[in-house]
PDB file of N, CA and C in Angstrom:
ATOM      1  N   UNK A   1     -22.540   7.592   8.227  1.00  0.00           N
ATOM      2  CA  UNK A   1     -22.172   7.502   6.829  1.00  0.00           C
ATOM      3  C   UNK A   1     -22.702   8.724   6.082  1.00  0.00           C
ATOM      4  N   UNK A   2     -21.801   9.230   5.319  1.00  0.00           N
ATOM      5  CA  UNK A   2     -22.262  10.338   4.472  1.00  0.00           C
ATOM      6  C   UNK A   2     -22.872  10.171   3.200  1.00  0.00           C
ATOM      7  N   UNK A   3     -23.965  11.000   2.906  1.00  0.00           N
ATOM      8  CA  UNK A   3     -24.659  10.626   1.776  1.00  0.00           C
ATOM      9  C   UNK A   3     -24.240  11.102   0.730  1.00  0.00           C
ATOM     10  N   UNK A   4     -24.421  10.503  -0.506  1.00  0.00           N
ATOM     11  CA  UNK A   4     -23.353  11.080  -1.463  1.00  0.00           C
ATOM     12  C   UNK A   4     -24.023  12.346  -1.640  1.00  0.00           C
ATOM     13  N   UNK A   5     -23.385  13.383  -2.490  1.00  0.00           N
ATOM     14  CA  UNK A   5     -23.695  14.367  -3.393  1.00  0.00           C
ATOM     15  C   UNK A   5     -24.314  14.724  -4.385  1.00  0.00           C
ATOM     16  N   UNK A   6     -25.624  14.899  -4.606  1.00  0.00           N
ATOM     17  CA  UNK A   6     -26.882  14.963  -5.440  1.00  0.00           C
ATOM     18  C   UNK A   6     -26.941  16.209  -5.380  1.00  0.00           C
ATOM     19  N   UNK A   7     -27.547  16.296  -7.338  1.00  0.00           N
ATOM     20  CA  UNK A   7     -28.483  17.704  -7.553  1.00  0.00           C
ATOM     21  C   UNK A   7     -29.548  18.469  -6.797  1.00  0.00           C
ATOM     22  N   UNK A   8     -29.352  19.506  -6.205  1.00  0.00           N
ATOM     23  CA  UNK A   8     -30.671  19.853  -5.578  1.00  0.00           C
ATOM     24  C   UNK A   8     -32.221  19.769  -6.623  1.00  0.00           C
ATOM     25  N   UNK A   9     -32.049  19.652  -8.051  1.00  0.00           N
ATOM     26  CA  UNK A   9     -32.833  19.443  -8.699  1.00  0.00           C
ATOM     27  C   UNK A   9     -34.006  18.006  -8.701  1.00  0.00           C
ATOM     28  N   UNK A  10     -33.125  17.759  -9.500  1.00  0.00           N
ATOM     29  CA  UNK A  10     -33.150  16.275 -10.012  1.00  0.00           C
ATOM     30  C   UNK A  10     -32.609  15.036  -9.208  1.00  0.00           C
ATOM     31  N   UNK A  11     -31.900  15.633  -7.966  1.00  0.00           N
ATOM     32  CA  UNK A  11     -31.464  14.308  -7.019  1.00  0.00           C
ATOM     33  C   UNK A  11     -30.466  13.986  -8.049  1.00  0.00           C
ATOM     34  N   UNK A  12     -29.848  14.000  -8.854  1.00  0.00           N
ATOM     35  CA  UNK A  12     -28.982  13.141  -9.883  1.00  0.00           C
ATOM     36  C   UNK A  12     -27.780  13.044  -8.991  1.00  0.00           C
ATOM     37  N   UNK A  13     -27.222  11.412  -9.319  1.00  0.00           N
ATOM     38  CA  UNK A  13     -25.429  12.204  -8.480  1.00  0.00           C
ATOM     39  C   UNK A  13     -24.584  11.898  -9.782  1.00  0.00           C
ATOM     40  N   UNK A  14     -25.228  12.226 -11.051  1.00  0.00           N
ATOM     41  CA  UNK A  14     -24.112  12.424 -11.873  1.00  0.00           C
ATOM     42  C   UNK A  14     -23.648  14.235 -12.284  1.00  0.00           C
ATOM     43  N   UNK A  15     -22.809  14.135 -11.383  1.00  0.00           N
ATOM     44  CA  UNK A  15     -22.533  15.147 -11.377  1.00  0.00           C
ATOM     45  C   UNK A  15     -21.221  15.836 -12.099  1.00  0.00           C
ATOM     46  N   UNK A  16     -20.485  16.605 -12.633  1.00  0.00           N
ATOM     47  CA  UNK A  16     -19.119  17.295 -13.073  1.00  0.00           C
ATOM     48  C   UNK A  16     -18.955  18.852 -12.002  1.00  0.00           C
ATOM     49  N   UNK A  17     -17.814  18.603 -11.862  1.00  0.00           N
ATOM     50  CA  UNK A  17     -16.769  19.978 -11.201  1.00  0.00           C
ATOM     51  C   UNK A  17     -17.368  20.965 -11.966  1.00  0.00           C
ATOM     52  N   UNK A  18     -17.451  22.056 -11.798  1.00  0.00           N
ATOM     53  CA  UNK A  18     -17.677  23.125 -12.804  1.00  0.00           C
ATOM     54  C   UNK A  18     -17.117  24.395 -11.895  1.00  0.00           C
ATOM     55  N   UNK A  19     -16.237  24.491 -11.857  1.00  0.00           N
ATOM     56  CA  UNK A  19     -15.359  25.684 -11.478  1.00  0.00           C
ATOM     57  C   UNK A  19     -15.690  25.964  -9.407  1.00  0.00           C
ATOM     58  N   UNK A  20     -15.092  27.138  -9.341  1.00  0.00           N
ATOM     59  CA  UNK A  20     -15.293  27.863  -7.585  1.00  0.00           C
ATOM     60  C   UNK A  20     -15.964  29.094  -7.851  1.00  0.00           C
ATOM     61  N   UNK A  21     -17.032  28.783  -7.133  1.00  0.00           N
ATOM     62  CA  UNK A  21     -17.551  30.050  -6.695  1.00  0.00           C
ATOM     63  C   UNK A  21     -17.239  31.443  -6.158  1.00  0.00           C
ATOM     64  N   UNK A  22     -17.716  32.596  -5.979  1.00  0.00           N
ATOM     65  CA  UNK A  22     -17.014  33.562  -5.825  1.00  0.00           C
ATOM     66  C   UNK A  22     -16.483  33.571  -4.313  1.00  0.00           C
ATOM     67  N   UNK A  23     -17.233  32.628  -3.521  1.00  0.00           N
ATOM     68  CA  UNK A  23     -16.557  32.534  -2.094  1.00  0.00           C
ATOM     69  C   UNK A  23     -15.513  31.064  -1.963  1.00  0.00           C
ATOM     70  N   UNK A  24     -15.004  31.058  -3.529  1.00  0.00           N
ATOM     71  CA  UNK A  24     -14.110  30.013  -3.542  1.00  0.00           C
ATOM     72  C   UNK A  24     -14.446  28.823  -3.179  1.00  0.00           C
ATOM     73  N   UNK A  25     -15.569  28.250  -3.021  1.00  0.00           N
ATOM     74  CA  UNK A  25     -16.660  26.678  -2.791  1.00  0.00           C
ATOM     75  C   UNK A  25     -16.279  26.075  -4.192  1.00  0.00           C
ATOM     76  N   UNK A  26     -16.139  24.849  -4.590  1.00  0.00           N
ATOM     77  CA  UNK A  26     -16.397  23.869  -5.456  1.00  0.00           C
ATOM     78  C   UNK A  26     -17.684  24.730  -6.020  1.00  0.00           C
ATOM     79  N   UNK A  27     -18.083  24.560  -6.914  1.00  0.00           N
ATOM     80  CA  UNK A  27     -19.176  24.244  -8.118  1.00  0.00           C
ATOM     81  C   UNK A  27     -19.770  23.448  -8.866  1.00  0.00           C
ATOM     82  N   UNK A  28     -21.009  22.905  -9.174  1.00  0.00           N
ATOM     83  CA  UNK A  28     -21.057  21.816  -9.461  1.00  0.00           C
ATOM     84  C   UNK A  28     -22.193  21.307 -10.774  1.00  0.00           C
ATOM     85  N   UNK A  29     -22.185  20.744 -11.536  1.00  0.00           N
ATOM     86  CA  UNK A  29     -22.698  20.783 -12.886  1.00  0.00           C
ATOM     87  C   UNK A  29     -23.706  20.021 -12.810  1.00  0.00           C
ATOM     88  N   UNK A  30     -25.219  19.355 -12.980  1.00  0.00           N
ATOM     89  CA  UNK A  30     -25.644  18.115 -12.909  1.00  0.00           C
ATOM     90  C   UNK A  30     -25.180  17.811 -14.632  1.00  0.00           C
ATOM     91  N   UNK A  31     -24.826  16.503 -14.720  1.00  0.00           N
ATOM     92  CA  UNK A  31     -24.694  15.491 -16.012  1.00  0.00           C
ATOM     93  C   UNK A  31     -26.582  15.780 -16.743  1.00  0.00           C
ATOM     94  N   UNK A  32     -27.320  15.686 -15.907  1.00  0.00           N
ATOM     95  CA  UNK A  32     -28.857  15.523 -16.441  1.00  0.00           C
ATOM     96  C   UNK A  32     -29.247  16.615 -16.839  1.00  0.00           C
ATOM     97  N   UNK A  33     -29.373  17.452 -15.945  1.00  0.00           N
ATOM     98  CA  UNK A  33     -30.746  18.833 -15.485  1.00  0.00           C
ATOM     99  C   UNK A  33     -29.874  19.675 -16.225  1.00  0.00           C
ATOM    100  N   UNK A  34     -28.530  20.085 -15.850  1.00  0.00           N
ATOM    101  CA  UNK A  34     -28.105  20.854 -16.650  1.00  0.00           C
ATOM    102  C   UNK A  34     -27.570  21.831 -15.070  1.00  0.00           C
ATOM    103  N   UNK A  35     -28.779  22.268 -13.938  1.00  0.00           N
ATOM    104  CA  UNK A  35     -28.526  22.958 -12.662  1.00  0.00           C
ATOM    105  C   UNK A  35     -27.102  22.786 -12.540  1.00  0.00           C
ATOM    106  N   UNK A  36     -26.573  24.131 -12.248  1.00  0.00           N
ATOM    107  CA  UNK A  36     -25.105  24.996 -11.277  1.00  0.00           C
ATOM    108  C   UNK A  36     -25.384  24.858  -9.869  1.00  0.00           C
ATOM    109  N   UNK A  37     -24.729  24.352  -8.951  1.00  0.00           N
ATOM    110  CA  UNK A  37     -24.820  25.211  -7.912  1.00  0.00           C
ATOM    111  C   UNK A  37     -23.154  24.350  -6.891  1.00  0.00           C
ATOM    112  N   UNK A  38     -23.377  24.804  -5.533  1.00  0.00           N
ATOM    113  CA  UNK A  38     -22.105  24.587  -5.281  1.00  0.00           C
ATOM    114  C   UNK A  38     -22.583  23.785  -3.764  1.00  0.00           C
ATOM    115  N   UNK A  39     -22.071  22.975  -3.759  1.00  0.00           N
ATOM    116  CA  UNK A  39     -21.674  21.950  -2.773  1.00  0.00           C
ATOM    117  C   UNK A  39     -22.280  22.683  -1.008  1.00  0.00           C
ATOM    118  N   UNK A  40     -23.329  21.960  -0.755  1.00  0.00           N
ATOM    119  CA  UNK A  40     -23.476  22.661   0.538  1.00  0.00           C
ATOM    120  C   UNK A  40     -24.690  23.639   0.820  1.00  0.00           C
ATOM    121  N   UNK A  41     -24.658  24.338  -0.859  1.00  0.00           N
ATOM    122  CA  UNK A  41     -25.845  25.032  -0.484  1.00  0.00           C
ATOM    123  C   UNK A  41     -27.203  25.000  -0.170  1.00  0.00           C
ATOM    124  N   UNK A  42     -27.215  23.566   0.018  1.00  0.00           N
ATOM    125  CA  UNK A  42     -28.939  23.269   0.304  1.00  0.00           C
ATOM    126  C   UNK A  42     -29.348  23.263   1.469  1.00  0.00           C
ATOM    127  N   UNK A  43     -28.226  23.698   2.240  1.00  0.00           N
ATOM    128  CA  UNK A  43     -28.436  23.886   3.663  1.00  0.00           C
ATOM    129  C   UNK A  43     -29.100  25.709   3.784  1.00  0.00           C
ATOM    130  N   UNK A  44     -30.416  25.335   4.830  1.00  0.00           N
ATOM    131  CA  UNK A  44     -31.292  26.414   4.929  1.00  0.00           C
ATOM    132  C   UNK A  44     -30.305  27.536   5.732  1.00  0.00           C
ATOM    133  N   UNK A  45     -30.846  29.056   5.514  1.00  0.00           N
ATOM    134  CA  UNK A  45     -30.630  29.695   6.561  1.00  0.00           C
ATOM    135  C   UNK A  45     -31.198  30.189   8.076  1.00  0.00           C
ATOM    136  N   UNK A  46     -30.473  30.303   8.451  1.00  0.00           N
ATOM    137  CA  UNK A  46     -31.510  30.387  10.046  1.00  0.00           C
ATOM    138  C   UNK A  46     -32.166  30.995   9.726  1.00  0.00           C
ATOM    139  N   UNK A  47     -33.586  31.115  10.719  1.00  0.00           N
ATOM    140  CA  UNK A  47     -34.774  31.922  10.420  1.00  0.00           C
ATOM    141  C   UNK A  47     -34.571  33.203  10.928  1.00  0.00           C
ATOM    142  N   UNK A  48     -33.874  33.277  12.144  1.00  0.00           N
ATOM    143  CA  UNK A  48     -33.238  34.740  12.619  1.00  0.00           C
ATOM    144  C   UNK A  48     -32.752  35.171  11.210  1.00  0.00           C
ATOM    145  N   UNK A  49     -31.242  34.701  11.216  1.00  0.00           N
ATOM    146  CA  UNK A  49     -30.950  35.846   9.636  1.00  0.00           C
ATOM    147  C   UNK A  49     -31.558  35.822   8.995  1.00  0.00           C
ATOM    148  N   UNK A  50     -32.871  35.274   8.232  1.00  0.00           N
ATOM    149  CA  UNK A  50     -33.664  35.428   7.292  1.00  0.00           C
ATOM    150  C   UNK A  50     -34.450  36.237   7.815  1.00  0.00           C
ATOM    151  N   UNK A  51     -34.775  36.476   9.009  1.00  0.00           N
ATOM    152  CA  UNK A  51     -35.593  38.117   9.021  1.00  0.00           C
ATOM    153  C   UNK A  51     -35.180  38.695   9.211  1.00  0.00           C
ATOM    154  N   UNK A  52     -33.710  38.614   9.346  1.00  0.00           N
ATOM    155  CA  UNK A  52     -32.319  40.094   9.528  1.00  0.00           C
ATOM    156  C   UNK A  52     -32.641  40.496   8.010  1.00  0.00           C
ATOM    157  N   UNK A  53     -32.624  39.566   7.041  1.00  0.00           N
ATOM    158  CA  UNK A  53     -32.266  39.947   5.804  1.00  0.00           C
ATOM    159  C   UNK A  53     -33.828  40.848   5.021  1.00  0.00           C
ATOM    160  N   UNK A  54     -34.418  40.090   5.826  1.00  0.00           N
ATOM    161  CA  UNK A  54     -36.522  40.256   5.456  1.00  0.00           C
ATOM    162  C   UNK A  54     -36.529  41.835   5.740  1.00  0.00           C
ATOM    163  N   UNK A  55     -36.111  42.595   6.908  1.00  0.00           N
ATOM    164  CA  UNK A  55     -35.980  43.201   7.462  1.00  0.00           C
ATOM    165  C   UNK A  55     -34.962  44.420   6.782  1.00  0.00           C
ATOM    166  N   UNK A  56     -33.902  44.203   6.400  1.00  0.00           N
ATOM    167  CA  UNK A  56     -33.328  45.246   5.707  1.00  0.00           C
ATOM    168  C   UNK A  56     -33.697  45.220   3.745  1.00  0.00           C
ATOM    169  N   UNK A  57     -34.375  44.211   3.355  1.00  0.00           N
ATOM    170  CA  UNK A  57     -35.198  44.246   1.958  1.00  0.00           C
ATOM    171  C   UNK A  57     -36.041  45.969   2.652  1.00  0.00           C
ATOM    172  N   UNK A  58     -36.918  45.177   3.265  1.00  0.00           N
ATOM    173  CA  UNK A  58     -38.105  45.828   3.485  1.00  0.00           C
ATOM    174  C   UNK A  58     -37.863  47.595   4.109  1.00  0.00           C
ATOM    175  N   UNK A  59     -36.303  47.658   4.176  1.00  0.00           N
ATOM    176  CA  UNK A  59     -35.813  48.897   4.522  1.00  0.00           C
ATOM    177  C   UNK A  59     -35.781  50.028   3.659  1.00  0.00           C
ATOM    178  N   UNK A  60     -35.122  49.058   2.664  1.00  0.00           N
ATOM    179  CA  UNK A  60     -34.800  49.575   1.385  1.00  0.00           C
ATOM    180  C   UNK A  60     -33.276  49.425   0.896  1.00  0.00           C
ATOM    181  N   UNK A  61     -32.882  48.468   1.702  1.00  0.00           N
ATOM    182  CA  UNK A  61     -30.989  48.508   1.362  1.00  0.00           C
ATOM    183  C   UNK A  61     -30.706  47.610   0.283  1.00  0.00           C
ATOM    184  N   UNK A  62     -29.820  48.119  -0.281  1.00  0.00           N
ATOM    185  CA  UNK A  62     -29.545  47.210  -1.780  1.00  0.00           C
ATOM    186  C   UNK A  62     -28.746  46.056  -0.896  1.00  0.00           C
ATOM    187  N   UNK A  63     -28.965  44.753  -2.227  1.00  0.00           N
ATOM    188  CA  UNK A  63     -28.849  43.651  -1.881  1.00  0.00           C
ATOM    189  C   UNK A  63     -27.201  43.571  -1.369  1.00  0.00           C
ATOM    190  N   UNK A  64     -26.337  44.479  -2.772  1.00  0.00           N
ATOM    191  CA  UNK A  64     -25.204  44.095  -2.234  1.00  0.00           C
ATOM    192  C   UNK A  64     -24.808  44.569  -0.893  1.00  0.00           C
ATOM    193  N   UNK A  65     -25.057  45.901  -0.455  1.00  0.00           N
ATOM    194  CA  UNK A  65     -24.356  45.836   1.016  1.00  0.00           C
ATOM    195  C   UNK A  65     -25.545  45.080   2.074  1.00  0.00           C
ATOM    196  N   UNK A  66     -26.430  44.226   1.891  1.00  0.00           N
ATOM    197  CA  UNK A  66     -26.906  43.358   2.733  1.00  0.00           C
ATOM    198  C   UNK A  66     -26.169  42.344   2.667  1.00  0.00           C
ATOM    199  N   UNK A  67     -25.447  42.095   1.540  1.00  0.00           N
ATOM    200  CA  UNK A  67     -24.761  40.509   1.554  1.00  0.00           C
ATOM    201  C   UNK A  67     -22.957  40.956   2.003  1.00  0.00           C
ATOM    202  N   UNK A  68     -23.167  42.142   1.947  1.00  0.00           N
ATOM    203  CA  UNK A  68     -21.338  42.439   2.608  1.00  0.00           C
ATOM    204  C   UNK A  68     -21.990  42.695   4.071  1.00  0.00           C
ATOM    205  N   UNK A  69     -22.527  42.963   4.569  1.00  0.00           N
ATOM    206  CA  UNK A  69     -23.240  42.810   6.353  1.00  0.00           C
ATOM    207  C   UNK A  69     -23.171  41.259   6.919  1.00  0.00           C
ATOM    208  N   UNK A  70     -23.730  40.570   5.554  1.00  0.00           N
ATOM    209  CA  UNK A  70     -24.379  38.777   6.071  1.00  0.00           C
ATOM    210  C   UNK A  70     -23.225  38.352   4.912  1.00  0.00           C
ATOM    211  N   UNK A  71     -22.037  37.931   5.107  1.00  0.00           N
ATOM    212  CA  UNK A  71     -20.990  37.565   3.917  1.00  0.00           C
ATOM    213  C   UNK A  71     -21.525  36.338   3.524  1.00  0.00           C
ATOM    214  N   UNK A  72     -22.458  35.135   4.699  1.00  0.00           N
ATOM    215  CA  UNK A  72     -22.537  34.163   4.339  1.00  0.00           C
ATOM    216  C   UNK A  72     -23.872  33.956   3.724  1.00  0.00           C
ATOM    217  N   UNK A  73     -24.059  34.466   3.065  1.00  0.00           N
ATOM    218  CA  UNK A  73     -25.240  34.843   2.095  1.00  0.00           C
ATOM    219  C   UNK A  73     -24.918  34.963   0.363  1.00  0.00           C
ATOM    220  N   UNK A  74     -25.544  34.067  -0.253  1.00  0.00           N
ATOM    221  CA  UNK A  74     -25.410  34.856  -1.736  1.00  0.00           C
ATOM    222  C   UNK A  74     -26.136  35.952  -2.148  1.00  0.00           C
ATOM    223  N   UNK A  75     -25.211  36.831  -3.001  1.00  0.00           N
ATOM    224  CA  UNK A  75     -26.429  37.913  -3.615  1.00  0.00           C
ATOM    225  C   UNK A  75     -27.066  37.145  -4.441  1.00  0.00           C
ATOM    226  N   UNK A  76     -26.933  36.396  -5.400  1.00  0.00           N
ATOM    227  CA  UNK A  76     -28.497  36.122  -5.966  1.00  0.00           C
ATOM    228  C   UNK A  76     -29.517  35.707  -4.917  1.00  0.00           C
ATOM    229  N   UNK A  77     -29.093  35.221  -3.864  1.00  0.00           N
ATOM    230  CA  UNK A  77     -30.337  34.740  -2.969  1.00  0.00           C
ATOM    231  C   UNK A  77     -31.135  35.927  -2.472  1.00  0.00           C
ATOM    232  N   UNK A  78     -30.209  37.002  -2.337  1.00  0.00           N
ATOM    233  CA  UNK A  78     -30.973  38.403  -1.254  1.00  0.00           C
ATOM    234  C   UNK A  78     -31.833  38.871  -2.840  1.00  0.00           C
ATOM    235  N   UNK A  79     -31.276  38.835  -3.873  1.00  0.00           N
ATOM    236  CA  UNK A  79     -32.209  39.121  -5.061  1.00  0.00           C
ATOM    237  C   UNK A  79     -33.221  38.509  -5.529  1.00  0.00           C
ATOM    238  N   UNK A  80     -32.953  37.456  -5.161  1.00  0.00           N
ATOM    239  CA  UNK A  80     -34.647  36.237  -5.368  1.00  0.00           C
ATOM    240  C   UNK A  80     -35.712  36.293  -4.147  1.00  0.00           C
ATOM    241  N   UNK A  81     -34.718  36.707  -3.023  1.00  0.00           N
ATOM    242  CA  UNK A  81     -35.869  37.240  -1.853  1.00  0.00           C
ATOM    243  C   UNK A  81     -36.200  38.121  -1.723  1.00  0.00           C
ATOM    244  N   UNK A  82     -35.631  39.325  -2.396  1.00  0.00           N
ATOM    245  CA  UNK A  82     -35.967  40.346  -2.834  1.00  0.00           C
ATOM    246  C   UNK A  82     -37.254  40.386  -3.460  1.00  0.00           C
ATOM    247  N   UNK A  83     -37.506  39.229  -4.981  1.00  0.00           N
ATOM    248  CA  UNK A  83     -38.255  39.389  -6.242  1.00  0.00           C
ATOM    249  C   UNK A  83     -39.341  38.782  -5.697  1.00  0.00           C
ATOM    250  N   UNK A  84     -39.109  37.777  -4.653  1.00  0.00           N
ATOM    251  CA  UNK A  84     -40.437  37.039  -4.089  1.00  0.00           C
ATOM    252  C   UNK A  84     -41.036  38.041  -2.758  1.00  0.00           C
ATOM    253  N   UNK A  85     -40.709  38.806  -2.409  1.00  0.00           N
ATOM    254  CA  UNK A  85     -41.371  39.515  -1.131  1.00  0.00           C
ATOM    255  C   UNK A  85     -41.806  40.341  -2.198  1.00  0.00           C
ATOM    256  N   UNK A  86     -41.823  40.908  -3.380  1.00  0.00           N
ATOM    257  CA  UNK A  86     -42.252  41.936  -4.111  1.00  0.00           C
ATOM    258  C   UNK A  86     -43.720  41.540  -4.597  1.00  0.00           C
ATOM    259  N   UNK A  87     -43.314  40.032  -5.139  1.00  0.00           N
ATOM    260  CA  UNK A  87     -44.587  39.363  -5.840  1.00  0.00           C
ATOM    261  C   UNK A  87     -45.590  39.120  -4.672  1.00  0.00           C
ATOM    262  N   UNK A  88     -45.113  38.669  -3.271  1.00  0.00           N
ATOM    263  CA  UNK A  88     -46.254  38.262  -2.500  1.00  0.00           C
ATOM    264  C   UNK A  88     -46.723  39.997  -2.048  1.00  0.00           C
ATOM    265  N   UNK A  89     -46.461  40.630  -2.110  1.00  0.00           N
ATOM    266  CA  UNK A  89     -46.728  42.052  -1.673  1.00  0.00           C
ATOM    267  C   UNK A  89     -48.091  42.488  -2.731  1.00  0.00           C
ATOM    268  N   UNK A  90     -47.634  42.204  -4.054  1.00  0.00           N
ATOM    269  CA  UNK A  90     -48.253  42.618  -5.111  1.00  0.00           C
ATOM    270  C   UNK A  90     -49.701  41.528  -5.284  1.00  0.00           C
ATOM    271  N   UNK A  91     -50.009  40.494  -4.815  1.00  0.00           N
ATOM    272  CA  UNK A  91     -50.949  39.877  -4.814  1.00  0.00           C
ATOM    273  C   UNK A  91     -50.901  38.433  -4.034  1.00  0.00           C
TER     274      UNK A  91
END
């Protein structure tokens, strides 16, 4: 049995449609929290590609042609892993 569809936030499943993403995915609104995000994405990435990706940060390659290399990647994600390898670097 499949579990319904909850906020990665708030767990809420009152949820609204809120448009397709740029890789054309559903989108999704919580009714509560207010959180965007799109159907699916709470699924982790492998730990291999996450040090493919750890690995070309730490190169120096901009996010976008890391995420046209790894398509199944968001750029805000290579930019938030970006902002967090910076901060743990820095202290």
């Amino acid at each position: 049995m499949e579990k319904p569809l909850a906020c990665p936030k708030c767990h809420s499943t009152s949820l609204l449609k809120w448009g397709l993403g740029a890789s054309g995915r559903q989108k999704y609104r919580c009714a509560l929290c207010r959180r965007q995000f799109v159907a699916g994405s709470d699924h982790f990435l492998e730990p291999e590609k996450k040090a493919v990706v750890m690995r070309l940060i730490e190169a120096g390659v901009e996010p976008a042609k890391i995420r046209e290399a790894i398509p199944d990647i968001s750029l805000r994600w290579v930019y938030e892993l970006r902002r967090r390898m910076k901060r743990d670097r820095q202290g």
